[in-house]
C-alpha atoms as a PDB file:
ATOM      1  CA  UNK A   1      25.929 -15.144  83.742  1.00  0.00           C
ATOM      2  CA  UNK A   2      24.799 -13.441  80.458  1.00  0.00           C
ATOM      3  CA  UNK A   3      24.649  -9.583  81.306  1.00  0.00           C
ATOM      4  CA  UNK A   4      21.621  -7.725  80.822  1.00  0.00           C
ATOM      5  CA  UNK A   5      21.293  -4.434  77.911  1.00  0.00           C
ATOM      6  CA  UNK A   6      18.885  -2.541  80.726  1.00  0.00           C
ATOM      7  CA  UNK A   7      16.822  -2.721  83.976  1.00  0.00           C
ATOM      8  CA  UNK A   8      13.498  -2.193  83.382  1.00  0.00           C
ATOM      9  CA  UNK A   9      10.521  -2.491  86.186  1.00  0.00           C
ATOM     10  CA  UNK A  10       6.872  -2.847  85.074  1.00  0.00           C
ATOM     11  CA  UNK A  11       4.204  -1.338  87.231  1.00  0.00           C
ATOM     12  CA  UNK A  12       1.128  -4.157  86.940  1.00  0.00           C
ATOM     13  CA  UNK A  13      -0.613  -5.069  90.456  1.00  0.00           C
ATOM     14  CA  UNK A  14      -3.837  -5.885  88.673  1.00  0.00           C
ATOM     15  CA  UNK A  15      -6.076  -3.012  90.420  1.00  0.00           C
ATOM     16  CA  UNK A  16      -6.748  -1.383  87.092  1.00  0.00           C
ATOM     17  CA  UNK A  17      -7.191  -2.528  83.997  1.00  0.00           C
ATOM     18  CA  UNK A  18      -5.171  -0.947  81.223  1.00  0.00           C
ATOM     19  CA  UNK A  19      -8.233   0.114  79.378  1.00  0.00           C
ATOM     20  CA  UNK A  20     -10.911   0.384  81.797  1.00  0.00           C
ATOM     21  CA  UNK A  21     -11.746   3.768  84.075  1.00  0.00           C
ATOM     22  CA  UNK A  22     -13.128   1.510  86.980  1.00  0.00           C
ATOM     23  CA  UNK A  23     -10.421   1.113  89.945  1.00  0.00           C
ATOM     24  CA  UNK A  24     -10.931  -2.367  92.188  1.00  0.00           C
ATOM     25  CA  UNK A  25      -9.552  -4.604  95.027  1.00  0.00           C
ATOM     26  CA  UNK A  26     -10.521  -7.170  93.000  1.00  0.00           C
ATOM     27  CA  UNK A  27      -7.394  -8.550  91.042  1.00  0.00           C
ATOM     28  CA  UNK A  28      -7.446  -8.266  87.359  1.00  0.00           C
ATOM     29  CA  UNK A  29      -6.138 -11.826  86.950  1.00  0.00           C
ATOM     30  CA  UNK A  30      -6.434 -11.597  82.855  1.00  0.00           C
ATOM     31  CA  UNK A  31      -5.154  -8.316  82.328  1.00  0.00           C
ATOM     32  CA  UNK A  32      -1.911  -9.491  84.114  1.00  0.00           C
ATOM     33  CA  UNK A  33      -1.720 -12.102  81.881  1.00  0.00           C
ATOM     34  CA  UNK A  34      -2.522 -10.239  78.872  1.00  0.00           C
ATOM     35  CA  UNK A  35       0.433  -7.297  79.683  1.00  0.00           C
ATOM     36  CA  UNK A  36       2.710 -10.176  79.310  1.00  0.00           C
ATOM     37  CA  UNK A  37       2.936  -9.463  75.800  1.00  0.00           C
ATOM     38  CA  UNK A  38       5.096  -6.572  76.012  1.00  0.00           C
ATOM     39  CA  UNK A  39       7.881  -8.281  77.641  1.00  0.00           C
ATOM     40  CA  UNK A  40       8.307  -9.583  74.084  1.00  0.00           C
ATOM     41  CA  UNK A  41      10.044  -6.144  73.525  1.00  0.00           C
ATOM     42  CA  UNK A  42      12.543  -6.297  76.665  1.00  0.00           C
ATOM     43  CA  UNK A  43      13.551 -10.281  76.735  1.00  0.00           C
ATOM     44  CA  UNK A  44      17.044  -8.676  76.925  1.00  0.00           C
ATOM     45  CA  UNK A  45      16.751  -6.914  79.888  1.00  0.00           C
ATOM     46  CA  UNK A  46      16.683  -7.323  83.300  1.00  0.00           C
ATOM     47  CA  UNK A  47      12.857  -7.281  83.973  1.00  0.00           C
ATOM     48  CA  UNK A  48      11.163  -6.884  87.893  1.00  0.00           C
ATOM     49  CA  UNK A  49       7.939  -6.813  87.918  1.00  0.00           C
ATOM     50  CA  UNK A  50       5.722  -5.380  90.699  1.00  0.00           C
ATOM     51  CA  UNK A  51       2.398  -7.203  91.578  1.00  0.00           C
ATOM     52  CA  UNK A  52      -0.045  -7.950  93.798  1.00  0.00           C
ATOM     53  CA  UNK A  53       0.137 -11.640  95.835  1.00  0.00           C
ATOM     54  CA  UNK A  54      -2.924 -13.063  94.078  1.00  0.00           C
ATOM     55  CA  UNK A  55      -1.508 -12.525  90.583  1.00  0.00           C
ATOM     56  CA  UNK A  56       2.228 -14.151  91.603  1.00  0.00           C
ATOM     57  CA  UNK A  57       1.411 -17.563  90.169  1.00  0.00           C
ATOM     58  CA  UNK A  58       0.710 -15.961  86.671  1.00  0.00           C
ATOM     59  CA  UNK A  59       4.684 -14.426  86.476  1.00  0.00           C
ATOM     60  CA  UNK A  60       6.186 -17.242  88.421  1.00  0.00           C
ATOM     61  CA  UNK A  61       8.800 -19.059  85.664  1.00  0.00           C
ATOM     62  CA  UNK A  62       8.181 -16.312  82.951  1.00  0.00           C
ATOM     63  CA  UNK A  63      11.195 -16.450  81.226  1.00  0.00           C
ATOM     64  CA  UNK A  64      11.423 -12.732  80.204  1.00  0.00           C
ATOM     65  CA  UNK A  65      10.878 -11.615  84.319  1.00  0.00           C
ATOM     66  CA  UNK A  66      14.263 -11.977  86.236  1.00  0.00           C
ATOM     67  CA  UNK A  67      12.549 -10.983  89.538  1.00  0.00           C
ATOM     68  CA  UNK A  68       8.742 -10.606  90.601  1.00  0.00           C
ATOM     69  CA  UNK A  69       8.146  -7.959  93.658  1.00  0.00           C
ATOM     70  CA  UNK A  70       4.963  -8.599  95.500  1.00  0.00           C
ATOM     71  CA  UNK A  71       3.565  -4.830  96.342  1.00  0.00           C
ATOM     72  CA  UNK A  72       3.532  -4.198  99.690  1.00  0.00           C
ATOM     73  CA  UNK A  73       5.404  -1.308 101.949  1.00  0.00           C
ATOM     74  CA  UNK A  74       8.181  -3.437 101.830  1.00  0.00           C
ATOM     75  CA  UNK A  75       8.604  -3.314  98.205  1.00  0.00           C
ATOM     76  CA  UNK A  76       7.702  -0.097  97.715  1.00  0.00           C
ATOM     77  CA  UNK A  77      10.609   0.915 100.003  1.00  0.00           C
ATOM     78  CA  UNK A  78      13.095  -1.260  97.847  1.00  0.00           C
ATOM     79  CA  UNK A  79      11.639   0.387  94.631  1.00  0.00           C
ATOM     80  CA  UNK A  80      12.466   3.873  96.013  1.00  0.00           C
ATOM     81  CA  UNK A  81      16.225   3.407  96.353  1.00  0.00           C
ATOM     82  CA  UNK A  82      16.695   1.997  93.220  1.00  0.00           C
ATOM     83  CA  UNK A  83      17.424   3.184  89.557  1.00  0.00           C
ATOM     84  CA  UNK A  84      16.025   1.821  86.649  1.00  0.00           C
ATOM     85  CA  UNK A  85      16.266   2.603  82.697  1.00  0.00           C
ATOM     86  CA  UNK A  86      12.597   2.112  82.138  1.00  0.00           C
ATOM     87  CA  UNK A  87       9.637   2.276  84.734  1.00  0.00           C
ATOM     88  CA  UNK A  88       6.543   0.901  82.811  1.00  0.00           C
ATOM     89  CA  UNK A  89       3.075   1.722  84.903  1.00  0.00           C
ATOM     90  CA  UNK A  90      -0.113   0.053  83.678  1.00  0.00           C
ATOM     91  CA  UNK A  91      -2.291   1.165  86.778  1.00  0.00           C
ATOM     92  CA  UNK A  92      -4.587   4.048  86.864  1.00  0.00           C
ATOM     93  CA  UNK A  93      -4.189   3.932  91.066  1.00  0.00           C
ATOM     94  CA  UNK A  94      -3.148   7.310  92.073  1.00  0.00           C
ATOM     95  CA  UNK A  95      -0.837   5.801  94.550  1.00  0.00           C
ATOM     96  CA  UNK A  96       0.294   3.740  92.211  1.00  0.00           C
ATOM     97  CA  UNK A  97       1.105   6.651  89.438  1.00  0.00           C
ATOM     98  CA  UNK A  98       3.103   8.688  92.118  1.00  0.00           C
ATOM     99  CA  UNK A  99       4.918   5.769  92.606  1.00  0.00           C
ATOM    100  CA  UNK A 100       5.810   5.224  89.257  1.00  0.00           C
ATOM    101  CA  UNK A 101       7.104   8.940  88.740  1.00  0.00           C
ATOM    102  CA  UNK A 102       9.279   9.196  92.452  1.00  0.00           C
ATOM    103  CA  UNK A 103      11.550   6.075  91.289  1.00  0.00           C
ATOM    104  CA  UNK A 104      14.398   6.845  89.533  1.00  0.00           C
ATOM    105  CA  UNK A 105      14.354   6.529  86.238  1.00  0.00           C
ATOM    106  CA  UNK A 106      15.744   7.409  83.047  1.00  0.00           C
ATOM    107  CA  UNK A 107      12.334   6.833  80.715  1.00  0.00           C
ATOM    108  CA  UNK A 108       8.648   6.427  81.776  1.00  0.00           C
ATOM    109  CA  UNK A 109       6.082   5.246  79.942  1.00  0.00           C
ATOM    110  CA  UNK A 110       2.230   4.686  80.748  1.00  0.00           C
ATOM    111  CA  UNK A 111       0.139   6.456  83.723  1.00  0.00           C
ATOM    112  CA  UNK A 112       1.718   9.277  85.721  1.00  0.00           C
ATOM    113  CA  UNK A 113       0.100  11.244  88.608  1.00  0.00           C
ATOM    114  CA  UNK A 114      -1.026  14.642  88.011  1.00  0.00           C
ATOM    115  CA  UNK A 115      -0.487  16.555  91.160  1.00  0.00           C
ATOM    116  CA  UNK A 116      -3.125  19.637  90.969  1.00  0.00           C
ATOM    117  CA  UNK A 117      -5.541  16.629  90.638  1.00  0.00           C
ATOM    118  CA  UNK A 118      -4.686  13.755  92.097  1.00  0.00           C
ATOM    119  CA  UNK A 119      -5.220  11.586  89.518  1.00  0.00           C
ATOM    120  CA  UNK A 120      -3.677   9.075  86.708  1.00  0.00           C
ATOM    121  CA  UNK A 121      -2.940  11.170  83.797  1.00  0.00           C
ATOM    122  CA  UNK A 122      -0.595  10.147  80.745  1.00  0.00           C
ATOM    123  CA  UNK A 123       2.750  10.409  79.740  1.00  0.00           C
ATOM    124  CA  UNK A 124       3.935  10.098  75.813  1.00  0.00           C
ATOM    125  CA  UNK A 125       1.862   7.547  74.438  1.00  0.00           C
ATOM    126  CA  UNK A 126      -0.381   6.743  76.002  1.00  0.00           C
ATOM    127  CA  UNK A 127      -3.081   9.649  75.584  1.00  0.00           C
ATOM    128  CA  UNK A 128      -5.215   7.250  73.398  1.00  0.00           C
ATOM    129  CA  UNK A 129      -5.523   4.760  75.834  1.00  0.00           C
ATOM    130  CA  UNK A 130      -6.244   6.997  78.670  1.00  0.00           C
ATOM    131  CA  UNK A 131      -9.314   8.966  75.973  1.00  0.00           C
ATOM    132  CA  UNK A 132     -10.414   5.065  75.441  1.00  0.00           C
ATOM    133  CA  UNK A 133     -10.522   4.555  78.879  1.00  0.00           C
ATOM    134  CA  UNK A 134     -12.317   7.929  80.127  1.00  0.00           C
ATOM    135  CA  UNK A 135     -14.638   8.071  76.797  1.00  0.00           C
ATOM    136  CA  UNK A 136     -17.637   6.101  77.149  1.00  0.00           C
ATOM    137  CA  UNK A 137     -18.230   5.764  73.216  1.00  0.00           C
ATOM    138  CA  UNK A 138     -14.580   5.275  72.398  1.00  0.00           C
ATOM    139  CA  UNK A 139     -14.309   2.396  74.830  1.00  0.00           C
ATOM    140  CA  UNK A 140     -17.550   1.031  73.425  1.00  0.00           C
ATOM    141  CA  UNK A 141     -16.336   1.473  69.572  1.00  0.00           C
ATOM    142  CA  UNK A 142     -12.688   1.591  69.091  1.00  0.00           C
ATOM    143  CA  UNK A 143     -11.364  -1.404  66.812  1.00  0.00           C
ATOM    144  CA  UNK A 144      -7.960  -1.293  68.312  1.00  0.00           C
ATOM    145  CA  UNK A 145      -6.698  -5.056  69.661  1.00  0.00           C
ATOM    146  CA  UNK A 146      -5.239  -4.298  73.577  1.00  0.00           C
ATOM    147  CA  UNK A 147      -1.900  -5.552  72.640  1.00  0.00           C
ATOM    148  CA  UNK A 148      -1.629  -2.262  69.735  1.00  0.00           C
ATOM    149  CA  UNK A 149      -2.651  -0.098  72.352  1.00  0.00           C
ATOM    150  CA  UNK A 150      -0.209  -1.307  75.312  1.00  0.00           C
ATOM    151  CA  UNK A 151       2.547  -1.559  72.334  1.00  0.00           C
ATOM    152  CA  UNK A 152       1.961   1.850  71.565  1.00  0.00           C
ATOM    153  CA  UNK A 153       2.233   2.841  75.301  1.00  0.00           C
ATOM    154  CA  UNK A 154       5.673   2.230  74.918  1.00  0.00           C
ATOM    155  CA  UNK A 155       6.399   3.598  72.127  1.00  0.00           C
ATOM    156  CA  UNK A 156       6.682   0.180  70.071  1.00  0.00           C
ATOM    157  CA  UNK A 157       4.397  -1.229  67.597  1.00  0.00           C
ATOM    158  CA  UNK A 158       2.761  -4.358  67.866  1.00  0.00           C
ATOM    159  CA  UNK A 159       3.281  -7.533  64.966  1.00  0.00           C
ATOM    160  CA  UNK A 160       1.690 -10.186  66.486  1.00  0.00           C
ATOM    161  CA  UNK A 161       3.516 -11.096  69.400  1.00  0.00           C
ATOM    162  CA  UNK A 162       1.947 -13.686  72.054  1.00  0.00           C
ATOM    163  CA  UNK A 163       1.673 -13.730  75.669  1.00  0.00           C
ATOM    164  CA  UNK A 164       4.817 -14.807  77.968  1.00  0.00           C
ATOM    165  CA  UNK A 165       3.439 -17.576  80.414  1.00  0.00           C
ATOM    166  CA  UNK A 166       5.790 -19.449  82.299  1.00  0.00           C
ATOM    167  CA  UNK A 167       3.460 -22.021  83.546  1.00  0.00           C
ATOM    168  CA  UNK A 168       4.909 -25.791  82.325  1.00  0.00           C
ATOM    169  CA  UNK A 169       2.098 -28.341  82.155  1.00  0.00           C
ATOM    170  CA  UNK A 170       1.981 -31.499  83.997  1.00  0.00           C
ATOM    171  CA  UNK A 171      -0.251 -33.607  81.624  1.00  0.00           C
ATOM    172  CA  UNK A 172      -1.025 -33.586  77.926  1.00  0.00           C
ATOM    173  CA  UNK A 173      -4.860 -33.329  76.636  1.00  0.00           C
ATOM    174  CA  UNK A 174      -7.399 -35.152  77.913  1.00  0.00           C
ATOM    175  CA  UNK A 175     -10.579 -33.375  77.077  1.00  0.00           C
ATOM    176  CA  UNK A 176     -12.029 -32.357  73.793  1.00  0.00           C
ATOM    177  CA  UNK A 177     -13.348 -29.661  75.054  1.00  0.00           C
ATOM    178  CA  UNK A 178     -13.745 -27.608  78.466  1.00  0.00           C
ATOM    179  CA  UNK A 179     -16.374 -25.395  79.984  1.00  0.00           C
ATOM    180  CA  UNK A 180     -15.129 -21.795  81.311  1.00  0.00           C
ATOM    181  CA  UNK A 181     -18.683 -21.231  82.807  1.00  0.00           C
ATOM    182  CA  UNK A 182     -18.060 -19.079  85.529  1.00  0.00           C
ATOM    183  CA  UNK A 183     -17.184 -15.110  85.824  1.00  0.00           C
ATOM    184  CA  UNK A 184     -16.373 -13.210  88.940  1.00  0.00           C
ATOM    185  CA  UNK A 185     -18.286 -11.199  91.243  1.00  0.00           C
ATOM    186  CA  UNK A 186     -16.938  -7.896  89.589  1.00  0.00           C
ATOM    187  CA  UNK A 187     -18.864  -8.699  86.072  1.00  0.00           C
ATOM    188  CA  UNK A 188     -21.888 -10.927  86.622  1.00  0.00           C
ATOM    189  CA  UNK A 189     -22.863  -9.857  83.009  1.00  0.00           C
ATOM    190  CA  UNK A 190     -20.398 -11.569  81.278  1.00  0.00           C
ATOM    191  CA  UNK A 191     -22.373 -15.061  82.483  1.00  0.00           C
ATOM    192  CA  UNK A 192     -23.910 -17.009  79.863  1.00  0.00           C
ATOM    193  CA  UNK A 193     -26.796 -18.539  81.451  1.00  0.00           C
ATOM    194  CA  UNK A 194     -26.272 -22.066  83.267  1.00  0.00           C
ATOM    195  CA  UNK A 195     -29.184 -23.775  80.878  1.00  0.00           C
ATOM    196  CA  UNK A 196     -27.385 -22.797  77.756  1.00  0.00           C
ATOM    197  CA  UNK A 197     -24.194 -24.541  78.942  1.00  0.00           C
ATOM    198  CA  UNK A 198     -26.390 -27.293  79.960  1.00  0.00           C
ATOM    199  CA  UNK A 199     -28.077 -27.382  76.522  1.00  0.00           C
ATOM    200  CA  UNK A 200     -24.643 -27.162  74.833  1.00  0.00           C
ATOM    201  CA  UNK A 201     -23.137 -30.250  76.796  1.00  0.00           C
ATOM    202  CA  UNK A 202     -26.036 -32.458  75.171  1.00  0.00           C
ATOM    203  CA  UNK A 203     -26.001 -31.042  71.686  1.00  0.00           C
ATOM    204  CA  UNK A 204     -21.917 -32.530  72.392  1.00  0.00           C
ATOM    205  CA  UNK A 205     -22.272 -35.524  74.011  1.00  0.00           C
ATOM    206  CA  UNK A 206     -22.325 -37.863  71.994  1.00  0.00           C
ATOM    207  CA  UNK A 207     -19.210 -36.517  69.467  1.00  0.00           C
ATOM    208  CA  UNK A 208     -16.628 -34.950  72.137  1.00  0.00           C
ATOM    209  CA  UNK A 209     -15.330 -35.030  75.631  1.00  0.00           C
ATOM    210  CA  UNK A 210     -16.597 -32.405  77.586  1.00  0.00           C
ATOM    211  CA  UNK A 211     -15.205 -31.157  80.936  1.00  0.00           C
ATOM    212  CA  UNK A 212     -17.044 -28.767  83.056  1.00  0.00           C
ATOM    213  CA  UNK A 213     -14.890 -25.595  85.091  1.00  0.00           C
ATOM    214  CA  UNK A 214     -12.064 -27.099  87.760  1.00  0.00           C
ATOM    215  CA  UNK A 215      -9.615 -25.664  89.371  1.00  0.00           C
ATOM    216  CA  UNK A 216     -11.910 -22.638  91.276  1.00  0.00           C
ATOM    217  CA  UNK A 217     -10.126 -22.373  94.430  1.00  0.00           C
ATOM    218  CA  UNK A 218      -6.519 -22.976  93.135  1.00  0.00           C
ATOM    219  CA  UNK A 219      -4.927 -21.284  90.104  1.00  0.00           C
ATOM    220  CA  UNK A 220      -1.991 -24.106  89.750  1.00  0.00           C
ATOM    221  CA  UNK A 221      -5.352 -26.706  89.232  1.00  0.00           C
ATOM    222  CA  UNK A 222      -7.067 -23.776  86.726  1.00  0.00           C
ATOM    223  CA  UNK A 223      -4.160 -23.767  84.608  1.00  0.00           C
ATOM    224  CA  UNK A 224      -3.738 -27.526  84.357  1.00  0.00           C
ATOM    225  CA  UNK A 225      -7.440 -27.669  83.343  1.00  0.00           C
ATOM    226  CA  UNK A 226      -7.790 -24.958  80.895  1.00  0.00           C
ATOM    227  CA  UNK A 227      -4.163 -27.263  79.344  1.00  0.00           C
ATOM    228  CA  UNK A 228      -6.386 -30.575  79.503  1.00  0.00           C
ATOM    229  CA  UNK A 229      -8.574 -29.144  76.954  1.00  0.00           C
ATOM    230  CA  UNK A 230      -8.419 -29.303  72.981  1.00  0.00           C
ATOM    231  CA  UNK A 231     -10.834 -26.031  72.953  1.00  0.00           C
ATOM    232  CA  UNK A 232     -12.501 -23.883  75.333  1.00  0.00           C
ATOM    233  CA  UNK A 233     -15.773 -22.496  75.459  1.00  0.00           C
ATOM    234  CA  UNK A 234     -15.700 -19.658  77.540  1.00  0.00           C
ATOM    235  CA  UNK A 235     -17.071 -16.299  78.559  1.00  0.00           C
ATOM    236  CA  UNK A 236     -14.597 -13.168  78.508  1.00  0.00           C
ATOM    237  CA  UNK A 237     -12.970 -13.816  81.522  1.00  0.00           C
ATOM    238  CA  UNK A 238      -9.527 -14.734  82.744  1.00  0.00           C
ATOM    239  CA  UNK A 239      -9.834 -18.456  81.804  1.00  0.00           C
ATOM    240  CA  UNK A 240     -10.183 -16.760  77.860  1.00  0.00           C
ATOM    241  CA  UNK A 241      -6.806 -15.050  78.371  1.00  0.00           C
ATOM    242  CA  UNK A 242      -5.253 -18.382  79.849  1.00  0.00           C
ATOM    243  CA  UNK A 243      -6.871 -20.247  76.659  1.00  0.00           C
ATOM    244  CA  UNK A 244      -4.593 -17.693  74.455  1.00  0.00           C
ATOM    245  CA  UNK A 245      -1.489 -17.884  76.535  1.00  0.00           C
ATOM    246  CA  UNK A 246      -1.876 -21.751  75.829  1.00  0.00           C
ATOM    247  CA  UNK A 247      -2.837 -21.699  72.394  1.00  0.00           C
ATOM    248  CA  UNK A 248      -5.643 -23.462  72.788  1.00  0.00           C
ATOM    249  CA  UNK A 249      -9.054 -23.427  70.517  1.00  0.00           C
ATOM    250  CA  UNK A 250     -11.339 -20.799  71.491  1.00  0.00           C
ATOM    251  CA  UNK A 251     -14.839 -20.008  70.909  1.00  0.00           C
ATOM    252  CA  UNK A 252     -15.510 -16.520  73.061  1.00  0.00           C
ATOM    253  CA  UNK A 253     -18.554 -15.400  74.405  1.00  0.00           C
ATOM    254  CA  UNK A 254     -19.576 -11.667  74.228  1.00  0.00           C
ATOM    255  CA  UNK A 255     -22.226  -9.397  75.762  1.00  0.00           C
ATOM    256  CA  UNK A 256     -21.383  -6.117  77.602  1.00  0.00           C
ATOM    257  CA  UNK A 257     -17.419  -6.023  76.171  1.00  0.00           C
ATOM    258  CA  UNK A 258     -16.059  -5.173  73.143  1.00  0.00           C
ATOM    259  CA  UNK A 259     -14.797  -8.600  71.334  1.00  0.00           C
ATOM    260  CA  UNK A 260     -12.936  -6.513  69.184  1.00  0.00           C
ATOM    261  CA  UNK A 261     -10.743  -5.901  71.743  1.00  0.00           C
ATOM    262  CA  UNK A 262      -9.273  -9.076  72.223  1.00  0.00           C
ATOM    263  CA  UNK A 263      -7.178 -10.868  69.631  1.00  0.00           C
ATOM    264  CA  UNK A 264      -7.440 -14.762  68.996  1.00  0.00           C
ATOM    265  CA  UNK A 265      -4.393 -15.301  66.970  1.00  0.00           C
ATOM    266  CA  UNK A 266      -6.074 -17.221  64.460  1.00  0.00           C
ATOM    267  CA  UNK A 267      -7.121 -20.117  66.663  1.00  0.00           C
ATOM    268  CA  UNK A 268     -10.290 -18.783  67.902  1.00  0.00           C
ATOM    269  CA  UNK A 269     -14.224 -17.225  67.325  1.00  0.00           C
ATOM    270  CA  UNK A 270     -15.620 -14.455  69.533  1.00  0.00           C
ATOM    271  CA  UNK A 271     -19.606 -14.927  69.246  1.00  0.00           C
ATOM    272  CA  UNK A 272     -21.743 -12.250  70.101  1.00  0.00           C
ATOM    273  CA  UNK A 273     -25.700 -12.214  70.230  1.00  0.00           C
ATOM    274  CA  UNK A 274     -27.354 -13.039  66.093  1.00  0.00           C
ATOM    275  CA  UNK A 275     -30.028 -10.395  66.495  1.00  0.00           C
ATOM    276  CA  UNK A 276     -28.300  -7.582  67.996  1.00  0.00           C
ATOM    277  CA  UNK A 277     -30.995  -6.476  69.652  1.00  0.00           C
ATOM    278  CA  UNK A 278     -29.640  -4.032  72.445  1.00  0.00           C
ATOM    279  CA  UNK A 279     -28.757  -0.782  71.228  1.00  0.00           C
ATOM    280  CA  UNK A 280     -26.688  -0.275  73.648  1.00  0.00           C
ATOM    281  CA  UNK A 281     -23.821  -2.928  72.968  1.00  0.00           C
ATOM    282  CA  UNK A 282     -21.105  -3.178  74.384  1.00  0.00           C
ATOM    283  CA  UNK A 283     -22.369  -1.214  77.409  1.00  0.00           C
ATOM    284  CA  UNK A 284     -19.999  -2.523  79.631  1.00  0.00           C
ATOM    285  CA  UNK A 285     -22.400  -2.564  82.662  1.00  0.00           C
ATOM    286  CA  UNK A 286     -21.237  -4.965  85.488  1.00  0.00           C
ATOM    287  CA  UNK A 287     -25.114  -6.092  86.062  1.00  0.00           C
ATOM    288  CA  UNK A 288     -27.387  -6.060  83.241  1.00  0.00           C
ATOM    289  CA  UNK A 289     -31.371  -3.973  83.833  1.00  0.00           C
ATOM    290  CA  UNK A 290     -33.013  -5.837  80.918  1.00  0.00           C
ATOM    291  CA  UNK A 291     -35.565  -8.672  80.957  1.00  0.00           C
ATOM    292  CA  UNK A 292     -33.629 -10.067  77.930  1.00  0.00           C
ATOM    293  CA  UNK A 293     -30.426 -10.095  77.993  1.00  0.00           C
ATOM    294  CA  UNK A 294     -27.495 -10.278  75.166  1.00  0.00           C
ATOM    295  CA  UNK A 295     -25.805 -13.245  76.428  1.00  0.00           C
ATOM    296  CA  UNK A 296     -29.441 -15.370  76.735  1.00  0.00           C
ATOM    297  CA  UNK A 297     -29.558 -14.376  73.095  1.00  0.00           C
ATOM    298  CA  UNK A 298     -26.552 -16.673  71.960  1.00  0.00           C
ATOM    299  CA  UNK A 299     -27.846 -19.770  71.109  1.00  0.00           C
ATOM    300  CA  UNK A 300     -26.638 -23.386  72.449  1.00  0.00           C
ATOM    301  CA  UNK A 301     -26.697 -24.389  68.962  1.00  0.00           C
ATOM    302  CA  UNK A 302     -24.910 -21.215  67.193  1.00  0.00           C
ATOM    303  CA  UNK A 303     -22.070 -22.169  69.735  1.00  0.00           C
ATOM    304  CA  UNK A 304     -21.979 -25.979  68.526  1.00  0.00           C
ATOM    305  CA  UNK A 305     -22.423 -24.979  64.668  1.00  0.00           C
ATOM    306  CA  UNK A 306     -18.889 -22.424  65.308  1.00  0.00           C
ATOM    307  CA  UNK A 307     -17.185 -25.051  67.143  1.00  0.00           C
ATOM    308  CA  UNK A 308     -17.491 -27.841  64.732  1.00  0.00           C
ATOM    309  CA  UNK A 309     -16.247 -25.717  62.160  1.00  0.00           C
ATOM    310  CA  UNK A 310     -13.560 -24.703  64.601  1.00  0.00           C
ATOM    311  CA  UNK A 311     -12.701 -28.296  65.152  1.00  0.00           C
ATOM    312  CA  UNK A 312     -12.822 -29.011  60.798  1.00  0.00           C
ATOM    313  CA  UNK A 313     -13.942 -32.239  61.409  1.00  0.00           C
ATOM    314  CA  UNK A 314     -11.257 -33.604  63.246  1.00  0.00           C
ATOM    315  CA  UNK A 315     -11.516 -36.942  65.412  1.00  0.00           C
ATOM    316  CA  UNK A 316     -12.830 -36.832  68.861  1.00  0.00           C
ATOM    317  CA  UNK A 317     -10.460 -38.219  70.946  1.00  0.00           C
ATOM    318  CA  UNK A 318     -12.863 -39.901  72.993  1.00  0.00           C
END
């Protein structure tokens, strides 16, 4: 058995995202996946990482995480009798931040909990994500990729690493292209309306294979679609973070988020609306007040122009 340099245990349930004030019950399924970028830095080490149940199937077989603790009472009574090198928090929970700072630990890096206030504050490092996520017009116009700020959390800098996925496919392509139509209940927003999709499928059909969403009750299915699929069309949503752990072709639909945010790694667009019209973009309002509305505003046929040119011409496999 090939010994480990260090233990290190990384703090991501998914109730907070990394750059994002708002706190949820609703699992953060992409920013999971996206903090699997910094295990680049500790492949190693001897990695557990604590998350919630929902999330599991995203760190199952990741070959950088030697053990995956599903938080509970349970776990959080293991984690306090242990000792770790590094304890790595990415939630904003207060529970979650006094956690972090009660295990033993030789480093810490991320959120801590501040105990005249009762909430997450920062240790080294990680004061310019914390402003990003507490200053309205920071969030909205910082030009920082995610993966340079989480780096930075620990004290690292980022050069392009990818995201870790462990997830082994059972079939090759079959589609030319796939669908991500559909957004959670937490960003409604983020939608871009049915009838464009609709109008995009027919501006398509007769030049590629197209393949509409599967996979909504069952992640294992999700990730073998997204995997069928040449390039996906997608809003920003977990199914464009499992599109970039895959490598797949991307064209990325934006409205209340910042695109600039989110790096592509060279195999992707991120289209936001031609006229600009709402001064207050990215607003990064769950439910939008306006009659018209950014995402309405990105054409069916702007999409198909980007992803021909994203395709260069190549073959259809159909």
């Amino acid at each position: 058995m090939v010994q480990k340099n260090k233990k290190v245990l990384i703090i991501k349930v998914g109730y907070s995202e990394t750059l994002d004030p708002k706190i949820s019950n609703v699992t953060s399924y992409g920013d999971v996946l996206r903090t699997t970028v910094v295990l680049n830095l500790y492949k190693n080490d001897h990695v557990t990482w604590l998350v919630d149940e929902n999330a599991y199937p995203i760190l199952r077989d990741n070959p950088f995480v030697d053990r995956i603790l599903i938080y509970n009472l349970t776990s959080v009574l293991q984690l306090h009798s242990e000792h770790f090198d590094t304890v790595i928090n990415l939630e904003k929970v207060p529970g979650l931040c006094a956690l972090a700072g009660q295990i033993n630990a030789c480093r810490r890096y991320g959120f801590r909990f501040d105990v005249k206030t009762g909430e997450a504050e920062a240790y080294d490092g990680t004061h310019r994500a914390l402003s990003v996520c507490n200053n309205e017009n920071e969030k909205k116009n910082h030009n920082k990729y995610w993966q340079e700020h989480l780096f930075e959390m620990v004290g690292s800098e980022w050069k392009g690493e990818e995201y870790v996925f462990g997830y082994k496919p059972d079939q090759e392509e079959i589609y030319d292209i796939g669908f991500n139509y559909m957004v959670g209940n937490k960003w409604p927003s983020k939608a871009w309306p049915m009838e464009h999709w609709q109008q995009l499928e027919s501006l398509l059909k007769n030049e590629y294979t197209v393949s509409w969403q599967q996979g909504l009750n069952n992640m294992d299915e999700y990730f073998e679609w997204i995997n069928s699929c040449r390039l996906i069309v997608t809003n920003d949503s977990f199914g464009l973070h499992l599109a970039i752990a895959l490598k797949k072709k991307i064209v990325a639909l934006y409205g209340p988020t910042n695109p600039k945010e989110t790096y592509l790694y060279g195999r992707g667009i991120s289209l936001i609306s031609e006229g600009h019209f709402c001064p207050y973009l990215p607003c990064y309002v769950p439910k939008c007040k306006f009659q018209k509305f950014c995402l309405g505003e990105i054409k069916p046929e702007f999409v198909y122009k980007e992803l021909k040119k994203l395709f260069k011409q190549e073959p259809s496999k159909s």
